[in-house]
Protein backbone atom coordinates (compact mmCIF):
# COMPACT_ATOMS: atom_id res chain seq x y z
CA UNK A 1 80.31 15.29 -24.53
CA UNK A 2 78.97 18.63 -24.68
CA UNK A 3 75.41 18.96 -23.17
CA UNK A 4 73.56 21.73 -23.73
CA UNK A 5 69.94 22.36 -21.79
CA UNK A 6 67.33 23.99 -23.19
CA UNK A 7 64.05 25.34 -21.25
CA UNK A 8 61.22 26.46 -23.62
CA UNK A 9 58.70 29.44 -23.24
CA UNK A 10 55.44 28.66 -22.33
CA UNK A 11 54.08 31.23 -19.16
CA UNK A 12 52.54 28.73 -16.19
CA UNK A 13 53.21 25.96 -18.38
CA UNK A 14 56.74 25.71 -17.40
CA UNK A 15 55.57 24.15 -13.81
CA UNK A 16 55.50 20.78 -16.64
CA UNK A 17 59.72 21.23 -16.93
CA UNK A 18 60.41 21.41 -13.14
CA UNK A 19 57.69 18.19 -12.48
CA UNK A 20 60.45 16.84 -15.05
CA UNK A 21 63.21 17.84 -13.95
CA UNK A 22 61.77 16.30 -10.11
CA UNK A 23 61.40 13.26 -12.24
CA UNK A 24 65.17 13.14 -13.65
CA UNK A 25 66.41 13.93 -10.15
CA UNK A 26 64.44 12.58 -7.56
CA UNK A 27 66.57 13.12 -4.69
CA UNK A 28 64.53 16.16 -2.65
CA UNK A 29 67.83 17.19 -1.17
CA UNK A 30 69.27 18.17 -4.63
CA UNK A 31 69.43 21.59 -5.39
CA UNK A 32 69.66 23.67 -8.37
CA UNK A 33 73.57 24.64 -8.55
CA UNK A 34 73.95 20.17 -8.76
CA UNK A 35 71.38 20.32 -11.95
CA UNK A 36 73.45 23.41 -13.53
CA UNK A 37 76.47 21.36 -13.39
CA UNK A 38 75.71 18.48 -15.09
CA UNK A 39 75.42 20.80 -18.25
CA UNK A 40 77.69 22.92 -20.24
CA UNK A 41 74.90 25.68 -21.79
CA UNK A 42 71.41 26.40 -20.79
CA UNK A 43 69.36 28.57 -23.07
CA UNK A 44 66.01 29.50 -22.11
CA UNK A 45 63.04 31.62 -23.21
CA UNK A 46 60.16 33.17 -21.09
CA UNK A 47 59.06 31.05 -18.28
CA UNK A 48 61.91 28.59 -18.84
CA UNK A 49 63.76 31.31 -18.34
CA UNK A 50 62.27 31.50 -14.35
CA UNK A 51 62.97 27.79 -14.01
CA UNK A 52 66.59 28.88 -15.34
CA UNK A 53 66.54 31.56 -12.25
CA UNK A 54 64.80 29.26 -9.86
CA UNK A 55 67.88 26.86 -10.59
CA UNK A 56 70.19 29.72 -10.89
CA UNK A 57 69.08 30.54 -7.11
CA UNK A 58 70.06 26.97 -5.95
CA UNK A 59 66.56 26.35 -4.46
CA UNK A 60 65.85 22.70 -4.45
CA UNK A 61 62.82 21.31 -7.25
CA UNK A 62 60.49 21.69 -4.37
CA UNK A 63 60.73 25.05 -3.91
CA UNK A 64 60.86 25.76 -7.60
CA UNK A 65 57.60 24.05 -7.85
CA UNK A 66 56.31 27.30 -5.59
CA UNK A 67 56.83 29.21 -8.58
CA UNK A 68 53.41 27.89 -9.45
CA UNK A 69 51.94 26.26 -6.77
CA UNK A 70 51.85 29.67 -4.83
CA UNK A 71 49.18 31.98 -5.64
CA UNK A 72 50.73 34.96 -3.99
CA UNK A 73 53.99 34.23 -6.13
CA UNK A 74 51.47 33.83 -9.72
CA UNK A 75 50.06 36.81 -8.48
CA UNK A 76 53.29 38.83 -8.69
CA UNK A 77 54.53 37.67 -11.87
CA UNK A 78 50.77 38.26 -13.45
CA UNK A 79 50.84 41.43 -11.81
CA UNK A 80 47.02 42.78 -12.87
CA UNK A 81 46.88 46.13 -14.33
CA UNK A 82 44.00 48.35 -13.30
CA UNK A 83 41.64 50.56 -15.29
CA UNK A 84 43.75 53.35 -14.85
CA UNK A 85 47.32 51.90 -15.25
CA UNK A 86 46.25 51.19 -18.94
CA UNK A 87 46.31 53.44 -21.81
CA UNK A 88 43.60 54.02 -24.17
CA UNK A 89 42.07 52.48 -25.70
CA UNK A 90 43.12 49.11 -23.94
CA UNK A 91 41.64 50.26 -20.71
CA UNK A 92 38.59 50.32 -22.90
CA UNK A 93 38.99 46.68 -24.56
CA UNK A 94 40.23 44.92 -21.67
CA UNK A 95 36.72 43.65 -20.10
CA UNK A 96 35.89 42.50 -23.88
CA UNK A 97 39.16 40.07 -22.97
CA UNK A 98 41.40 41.83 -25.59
CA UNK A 99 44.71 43.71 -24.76
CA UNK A 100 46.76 43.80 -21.98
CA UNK A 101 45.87 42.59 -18.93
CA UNK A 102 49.53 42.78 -16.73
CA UNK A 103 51.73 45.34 -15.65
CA UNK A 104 55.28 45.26 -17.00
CA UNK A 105 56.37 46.97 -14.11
CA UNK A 106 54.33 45.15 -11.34
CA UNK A 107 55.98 41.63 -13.06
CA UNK A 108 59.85 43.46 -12.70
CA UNK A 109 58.66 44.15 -9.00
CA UNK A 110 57.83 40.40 -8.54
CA UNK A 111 60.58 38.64 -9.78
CA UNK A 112 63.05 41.00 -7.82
CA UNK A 113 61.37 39.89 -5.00
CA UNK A 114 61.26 36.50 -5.87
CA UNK A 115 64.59 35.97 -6.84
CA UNK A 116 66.71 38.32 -4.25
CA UNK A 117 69.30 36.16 -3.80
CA UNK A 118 70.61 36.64 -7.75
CA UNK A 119 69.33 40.25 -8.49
CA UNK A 120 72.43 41.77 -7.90
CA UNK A 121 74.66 39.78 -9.51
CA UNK A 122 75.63 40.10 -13.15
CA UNK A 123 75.23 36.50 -15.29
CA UNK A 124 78.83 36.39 -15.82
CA UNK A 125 79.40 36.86 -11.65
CA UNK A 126 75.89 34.47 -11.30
CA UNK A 127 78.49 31.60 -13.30
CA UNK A 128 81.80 32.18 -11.10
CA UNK A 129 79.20 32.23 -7.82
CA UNK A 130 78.11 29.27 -8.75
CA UNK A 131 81.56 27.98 -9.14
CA UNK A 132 83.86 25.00 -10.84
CA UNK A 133 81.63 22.93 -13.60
CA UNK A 134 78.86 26.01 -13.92
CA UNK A 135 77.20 26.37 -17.01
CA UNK A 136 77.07 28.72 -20.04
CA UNK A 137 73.92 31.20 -19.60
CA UNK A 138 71.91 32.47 -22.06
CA UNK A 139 68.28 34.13 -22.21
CA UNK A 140 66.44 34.72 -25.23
CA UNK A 141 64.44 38.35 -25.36
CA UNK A 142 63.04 40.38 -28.34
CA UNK A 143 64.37 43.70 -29.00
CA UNK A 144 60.82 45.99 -29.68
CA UNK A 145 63.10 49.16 -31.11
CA UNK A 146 65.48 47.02 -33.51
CA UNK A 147 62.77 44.38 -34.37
CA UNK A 148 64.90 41.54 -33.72
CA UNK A 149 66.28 38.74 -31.40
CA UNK A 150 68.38 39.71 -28.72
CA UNK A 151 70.54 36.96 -26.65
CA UNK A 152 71.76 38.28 -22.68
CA UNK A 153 74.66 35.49 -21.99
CA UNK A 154 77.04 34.95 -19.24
CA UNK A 155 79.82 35.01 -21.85
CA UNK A 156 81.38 37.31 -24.48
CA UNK A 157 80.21 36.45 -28.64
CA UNK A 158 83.42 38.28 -30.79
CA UNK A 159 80.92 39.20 -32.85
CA UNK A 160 78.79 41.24 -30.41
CA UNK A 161 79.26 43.83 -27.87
CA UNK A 162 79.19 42.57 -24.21
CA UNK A 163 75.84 43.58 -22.85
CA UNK A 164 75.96 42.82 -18.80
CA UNK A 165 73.06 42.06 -16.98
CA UNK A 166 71.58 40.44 -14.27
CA UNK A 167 69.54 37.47 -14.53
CA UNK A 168 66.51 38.85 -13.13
CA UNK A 169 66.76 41.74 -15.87
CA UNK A 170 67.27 39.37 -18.93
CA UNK A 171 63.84 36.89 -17.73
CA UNK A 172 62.16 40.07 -17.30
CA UNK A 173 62.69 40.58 -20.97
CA UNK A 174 62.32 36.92 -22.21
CA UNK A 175 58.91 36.23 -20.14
CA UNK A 176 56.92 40.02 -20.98
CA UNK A 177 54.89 38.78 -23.71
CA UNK A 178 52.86 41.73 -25.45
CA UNK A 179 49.32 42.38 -26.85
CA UNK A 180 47.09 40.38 -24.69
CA UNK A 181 49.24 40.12 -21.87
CA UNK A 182 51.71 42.68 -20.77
CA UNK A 183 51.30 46.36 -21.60
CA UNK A 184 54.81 48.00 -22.08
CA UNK A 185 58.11 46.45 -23.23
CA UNK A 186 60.80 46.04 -20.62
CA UNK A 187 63.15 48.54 -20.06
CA UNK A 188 66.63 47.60 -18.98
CA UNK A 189 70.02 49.31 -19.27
CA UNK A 190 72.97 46.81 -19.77
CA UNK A 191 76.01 47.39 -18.21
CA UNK A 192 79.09 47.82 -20.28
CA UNK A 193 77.79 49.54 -23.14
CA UNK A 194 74.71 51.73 -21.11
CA UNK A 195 72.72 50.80 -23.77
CA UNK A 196 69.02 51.11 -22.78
CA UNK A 197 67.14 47.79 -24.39
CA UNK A 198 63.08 47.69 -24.75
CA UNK A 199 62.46 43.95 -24.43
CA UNK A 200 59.48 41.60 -25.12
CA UNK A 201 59.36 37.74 -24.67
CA UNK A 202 61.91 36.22 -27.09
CA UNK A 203 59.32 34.12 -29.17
CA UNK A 204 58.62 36.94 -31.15
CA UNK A 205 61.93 36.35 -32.86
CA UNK A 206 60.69 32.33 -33.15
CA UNK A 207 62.42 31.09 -30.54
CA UNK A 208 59.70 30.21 -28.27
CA UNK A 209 61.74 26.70 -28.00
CA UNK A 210 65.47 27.90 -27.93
CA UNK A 211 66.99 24.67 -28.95
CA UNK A 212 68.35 25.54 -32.54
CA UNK A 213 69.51 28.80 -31.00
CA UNK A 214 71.47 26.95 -28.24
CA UNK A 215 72.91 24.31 -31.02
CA UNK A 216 74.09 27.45 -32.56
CA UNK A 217 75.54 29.48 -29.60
CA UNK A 218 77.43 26.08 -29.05
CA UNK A 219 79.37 25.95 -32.37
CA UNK A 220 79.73 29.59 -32.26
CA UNK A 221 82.05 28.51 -29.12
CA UNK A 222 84.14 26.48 -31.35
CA UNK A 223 82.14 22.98 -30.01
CA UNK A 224 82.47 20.69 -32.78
CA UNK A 225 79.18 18.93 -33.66
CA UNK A 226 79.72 15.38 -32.98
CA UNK A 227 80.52 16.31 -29.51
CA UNK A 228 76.77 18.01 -28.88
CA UNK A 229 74.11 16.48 -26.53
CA UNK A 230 70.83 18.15 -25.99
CA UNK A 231 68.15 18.01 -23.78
CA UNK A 232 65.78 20.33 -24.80
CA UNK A 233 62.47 20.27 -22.25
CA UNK A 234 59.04 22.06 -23.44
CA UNK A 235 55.86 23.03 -22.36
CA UNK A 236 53.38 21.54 -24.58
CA UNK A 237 52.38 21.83 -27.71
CA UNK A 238 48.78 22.30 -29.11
CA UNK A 239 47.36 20.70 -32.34
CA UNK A 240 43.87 22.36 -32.70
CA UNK A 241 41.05 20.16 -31.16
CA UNK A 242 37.50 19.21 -33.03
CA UNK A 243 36.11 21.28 -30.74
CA UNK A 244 38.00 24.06 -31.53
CA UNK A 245 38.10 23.80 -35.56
CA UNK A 246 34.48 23.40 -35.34
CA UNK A 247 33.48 26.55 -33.52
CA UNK A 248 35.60 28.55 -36.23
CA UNK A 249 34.04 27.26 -38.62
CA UNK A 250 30.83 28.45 -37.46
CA UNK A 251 31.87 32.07 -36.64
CA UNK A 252 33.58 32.19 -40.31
CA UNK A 253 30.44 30.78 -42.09
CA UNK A 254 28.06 33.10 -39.85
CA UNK A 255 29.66 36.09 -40.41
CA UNK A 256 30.90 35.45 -43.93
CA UNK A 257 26.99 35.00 -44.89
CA UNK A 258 26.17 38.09 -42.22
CA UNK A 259 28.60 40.41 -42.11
CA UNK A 260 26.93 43.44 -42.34
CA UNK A 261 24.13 42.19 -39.96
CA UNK A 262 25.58 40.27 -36.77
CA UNK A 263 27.77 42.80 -35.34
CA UNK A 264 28.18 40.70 -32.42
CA UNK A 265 29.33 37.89 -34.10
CA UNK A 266 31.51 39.73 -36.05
CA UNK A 267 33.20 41.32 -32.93
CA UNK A 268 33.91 37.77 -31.43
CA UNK A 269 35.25 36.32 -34.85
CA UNK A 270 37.46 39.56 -35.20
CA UNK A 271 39.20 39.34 -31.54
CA UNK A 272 39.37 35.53 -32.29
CA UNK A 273 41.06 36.10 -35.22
CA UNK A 274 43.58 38.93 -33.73
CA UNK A 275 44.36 36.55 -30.18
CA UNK A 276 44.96 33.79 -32.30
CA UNK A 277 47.68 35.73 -34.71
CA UNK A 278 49.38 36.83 -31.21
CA UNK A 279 49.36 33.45 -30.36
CA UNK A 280 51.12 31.92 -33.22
CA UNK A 281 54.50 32.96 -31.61
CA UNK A 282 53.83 29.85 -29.14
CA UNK A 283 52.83 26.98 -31.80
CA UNK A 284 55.08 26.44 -34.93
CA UNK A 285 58.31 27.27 -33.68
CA UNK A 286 58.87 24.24 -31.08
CA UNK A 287 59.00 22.23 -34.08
CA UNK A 288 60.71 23.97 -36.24
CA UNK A 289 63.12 24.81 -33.57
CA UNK A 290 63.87 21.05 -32.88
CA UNK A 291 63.80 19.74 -36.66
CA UNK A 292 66.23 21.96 -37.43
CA UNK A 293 68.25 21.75 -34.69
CA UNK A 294 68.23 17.77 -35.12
CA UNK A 295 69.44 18.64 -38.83
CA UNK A 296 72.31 20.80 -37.74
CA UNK A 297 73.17 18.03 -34.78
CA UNK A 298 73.15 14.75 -37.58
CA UNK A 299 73.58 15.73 -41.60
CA UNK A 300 69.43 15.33 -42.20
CA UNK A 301 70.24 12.18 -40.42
CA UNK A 302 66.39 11.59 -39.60
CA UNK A 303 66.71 8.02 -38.26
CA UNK A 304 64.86 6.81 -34.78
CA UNK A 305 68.54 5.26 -33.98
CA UNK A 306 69.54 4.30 -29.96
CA UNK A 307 72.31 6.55 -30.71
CA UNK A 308 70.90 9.85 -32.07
CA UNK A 309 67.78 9.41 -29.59
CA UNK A 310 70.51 9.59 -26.95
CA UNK A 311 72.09 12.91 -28.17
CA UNK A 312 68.56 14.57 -29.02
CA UNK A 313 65.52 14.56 -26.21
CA UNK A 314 62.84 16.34 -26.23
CA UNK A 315 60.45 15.55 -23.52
CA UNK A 316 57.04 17.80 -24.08
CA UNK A 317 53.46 16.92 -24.31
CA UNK A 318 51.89 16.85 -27.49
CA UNK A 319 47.95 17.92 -26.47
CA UNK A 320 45.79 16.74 -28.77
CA UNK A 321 43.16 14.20 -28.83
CA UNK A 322 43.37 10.79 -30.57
CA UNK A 323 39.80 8.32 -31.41
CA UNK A 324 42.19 5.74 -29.34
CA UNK A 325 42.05 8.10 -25.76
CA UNK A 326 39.46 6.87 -23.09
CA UNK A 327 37.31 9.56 -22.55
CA UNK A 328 38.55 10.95 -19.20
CA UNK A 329 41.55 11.60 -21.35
CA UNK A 330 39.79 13.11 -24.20
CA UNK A 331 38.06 15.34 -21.67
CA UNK A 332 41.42 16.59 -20.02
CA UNK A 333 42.80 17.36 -23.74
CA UNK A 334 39.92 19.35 -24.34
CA UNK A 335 40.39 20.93 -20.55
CA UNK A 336 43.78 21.78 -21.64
CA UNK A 337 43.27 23.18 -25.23
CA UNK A 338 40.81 25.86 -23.42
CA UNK A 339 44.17 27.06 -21.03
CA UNK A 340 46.21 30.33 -22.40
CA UNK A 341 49.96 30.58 -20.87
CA UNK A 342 48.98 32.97 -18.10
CA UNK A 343 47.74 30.42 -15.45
CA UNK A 344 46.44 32.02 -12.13
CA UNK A 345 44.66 29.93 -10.00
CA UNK A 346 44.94 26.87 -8.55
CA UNK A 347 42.53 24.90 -10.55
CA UNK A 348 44.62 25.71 -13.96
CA UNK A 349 47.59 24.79 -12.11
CA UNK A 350 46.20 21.35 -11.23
CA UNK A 351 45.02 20.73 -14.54
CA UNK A 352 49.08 21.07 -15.59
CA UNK A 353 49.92 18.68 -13.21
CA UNK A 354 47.18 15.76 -14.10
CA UNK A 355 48.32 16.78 -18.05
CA UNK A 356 52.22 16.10 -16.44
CA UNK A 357 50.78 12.52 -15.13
CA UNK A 358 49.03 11.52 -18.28
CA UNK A 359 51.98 12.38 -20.14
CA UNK A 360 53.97 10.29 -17.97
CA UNK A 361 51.56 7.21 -18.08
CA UNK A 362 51.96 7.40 -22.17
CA UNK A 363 48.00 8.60 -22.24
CA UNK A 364 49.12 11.93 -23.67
CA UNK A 365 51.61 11.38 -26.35
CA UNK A 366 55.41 13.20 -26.48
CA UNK A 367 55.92 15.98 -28.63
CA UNK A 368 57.60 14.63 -31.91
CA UNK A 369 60.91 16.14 -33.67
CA UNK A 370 59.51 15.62 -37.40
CA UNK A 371 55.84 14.44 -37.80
CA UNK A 372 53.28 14.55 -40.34
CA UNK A 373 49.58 14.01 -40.02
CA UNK A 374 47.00 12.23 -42.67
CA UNK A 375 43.95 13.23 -43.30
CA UNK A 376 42.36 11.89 -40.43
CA UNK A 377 44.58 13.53 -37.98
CA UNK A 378 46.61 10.19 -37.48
CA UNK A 379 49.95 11.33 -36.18
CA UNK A 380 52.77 9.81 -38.37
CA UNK A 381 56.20 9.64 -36.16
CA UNK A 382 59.34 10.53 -38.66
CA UNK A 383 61.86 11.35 -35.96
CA UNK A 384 61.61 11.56 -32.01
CA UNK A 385 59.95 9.47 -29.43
CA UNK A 386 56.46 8.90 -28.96
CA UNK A 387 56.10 8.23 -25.63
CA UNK A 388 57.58 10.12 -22.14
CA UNK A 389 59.29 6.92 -20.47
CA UNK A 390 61.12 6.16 -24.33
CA UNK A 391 62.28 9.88 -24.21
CA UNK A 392 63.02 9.88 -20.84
CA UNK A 393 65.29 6.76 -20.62
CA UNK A 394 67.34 8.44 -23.59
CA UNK A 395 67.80 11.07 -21.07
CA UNK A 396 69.02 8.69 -18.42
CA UNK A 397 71.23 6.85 -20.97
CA UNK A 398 72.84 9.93 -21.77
């Protein structure tokens, strides 16, 4: 069998992967070289890309989990960007909470740092490092000059020049999310062809979750379908709350009916409007990634079988509120809907965790494959598991 891993965007979010990973491997002397080994490809975007890196570094889980549980570490990823370091007219829009608030540079600074025991090494050298049994690599970015997506990987694609880099160059790339978050595209020069790249986060080219990508990189190697397993770990995935619909609403009526008179209001509806568009890049594509990944993987085969569960998890928390949740639950959807990606403190970071625990109680539900929703928001399960512990013993099975 032919597993491939794959480790979705999703900033601070991606803490909910390594809580379960810690889960699938509970042994706290295990380190990240073991994990790497038990798969044949691992494709990541954005901050799965880190906990690519972080098990790329052979730390164990509990020093992955320092990725996020550090503030000093958060701190130089999310690198702030002064008044002065931006150009205009960001610097001007920035306290109105639109634009860039991080500095690409600062974040290249930080993960060097971070990750200094890989920084040197190329992916293809990171792979023989890490010896017998490693691992395909690859890291989804977004090329900003060429408009498209661009793929780093540890191995050559006949139908592409060989771009080297290292590791901490391609996440660089994959996790630099633009317009209201960082300010420049990455600049890297690959090795090989000395081409010089200009990189954002690879969701711009949709694939926020990289599973369909990786499905494809795998027959692209000449696997042959039947022989594909995938475990492809998320970071959430937000269905709009009450709340939320509800307070659009009410800036679209108000300014609809006042445009030319509540300025204010039409400012706020505006930047809502523009934040959400950059947004987008983090909401439909998980599930189109995994529908048509699962199509690829089984023939439109889009049965809840034992035996295509088994070759196809996806463990991810589906955050959104049902009539049936207590209220403490309800509460801590809502909690969570109000969260962007770039999580700094340690109260955000908490509220990750206690979302990880609900998730794994079956209080927040697991992020379907192929869903559809009625008119009263009821959740109709077509293909994938509902729960955490019914996706998560597929994983064990497998």
């Amino acid at each position: 069998m032919y597993k491939i891993l794959s480790l979705d965007g999703g900033g601070s979010w991606a803490l909910l992967q390594i809580l379960t990973l810690k889960e699938r491997y509970p042994d706290p002397e295990i380190t990240g070289w073991t994990i790497l080994k038990e798969y044949d490809l691992v494709i990541a975007n954005s901050g799965g890309s880190m906990v690519l890196a972080a098990l790329a570094s052979d730390w164990t889980l509990d020093k992955c989990l320092e990725l996020f549980d550090k503030a000093e570490i958060r701190d130089s990823i999310f690198k702030k960007s002064s008044f002065w370091d931006r150009y205009f007219p960001t610097n001007f829009l920035a306290p109105l909470g639109f634009g860039p608030k991080y500095s690409t540079t600062g974040k290249y600074k930080g993960l060097s740092d971070i990750f200094k025991e890989i920084k040197s090494l190329k992916l293809h050298e990171l792979v023989e490092k890490i010896g017998e049994g490693a691992p395909h690599m690859a890291v989804v970015t977004f090329d900003a000059i060429n408009n498209k997506a661009k793929f780093f990987r540890s191995y050559e694609d006949e139908d592409e020049e060989f771009d080297e880099v290292n590791l901490v160059q391609a996440i660089h790339g994959s996790s630099n999310a633009p317009v209201n978050y960082f300010d420049f595209p990455a600049r890297i020069k690959a090795n090989g062809t000395e081409k010089w790249y200009y990189l954002w986060d690879g969701a711009l080219g949709g694939f926020n979750n990289p599973v369909a990508a990786g499905m494809v990189e795998a027959l692209n190697l000449g696997v042959k379908k039947e022989h594909i397993a995938i475990v492809s770990l998320g970071t959430s995935n937000k269905i709009i709350s009450e709340r939320e619909r509800k307070y659009f609403y009410k800036l679209y009526i108000n300014v609809l009916k006042n445009r030319r008179w509540k300025l204010r209001m039409g400012a706020k509806f505006f930047m809502k409007t523009v934040v959400n568009q950059a947004k987008t890049i983090l909401y439909e594509p998980p599930d189109w990634a995994s529908y048509v990944a699962y199509v690829l993987r089984f023939d439109y085969d889009l049965k809840n079988t034992d035996e295509n569960a088994t070759k196809f998890v996806r463990l991810s928390p589906l955050i959104h509120a049902l009539d049936e949740f207590d209220d403490a639950t309800k509460e801590l959807v809502y909690q969570l809907h109000a969260l962007d990606m770039d999580l700094t403190c340690d109260e955000d970071i908490q509220l990750i965790k206690e979302c990880f625990k609900a998730w794994k109680e079956g209080r927040i539900l697991n992020q379907p494959i192929k869903t559809s929703f009625d008119k009263n928001e009821t959740i109709k399960y077509k293909c994938g598991r509902r729960y955490f512990q019914e996706a998560f013993q597929d994983w064990q099975r497998l």
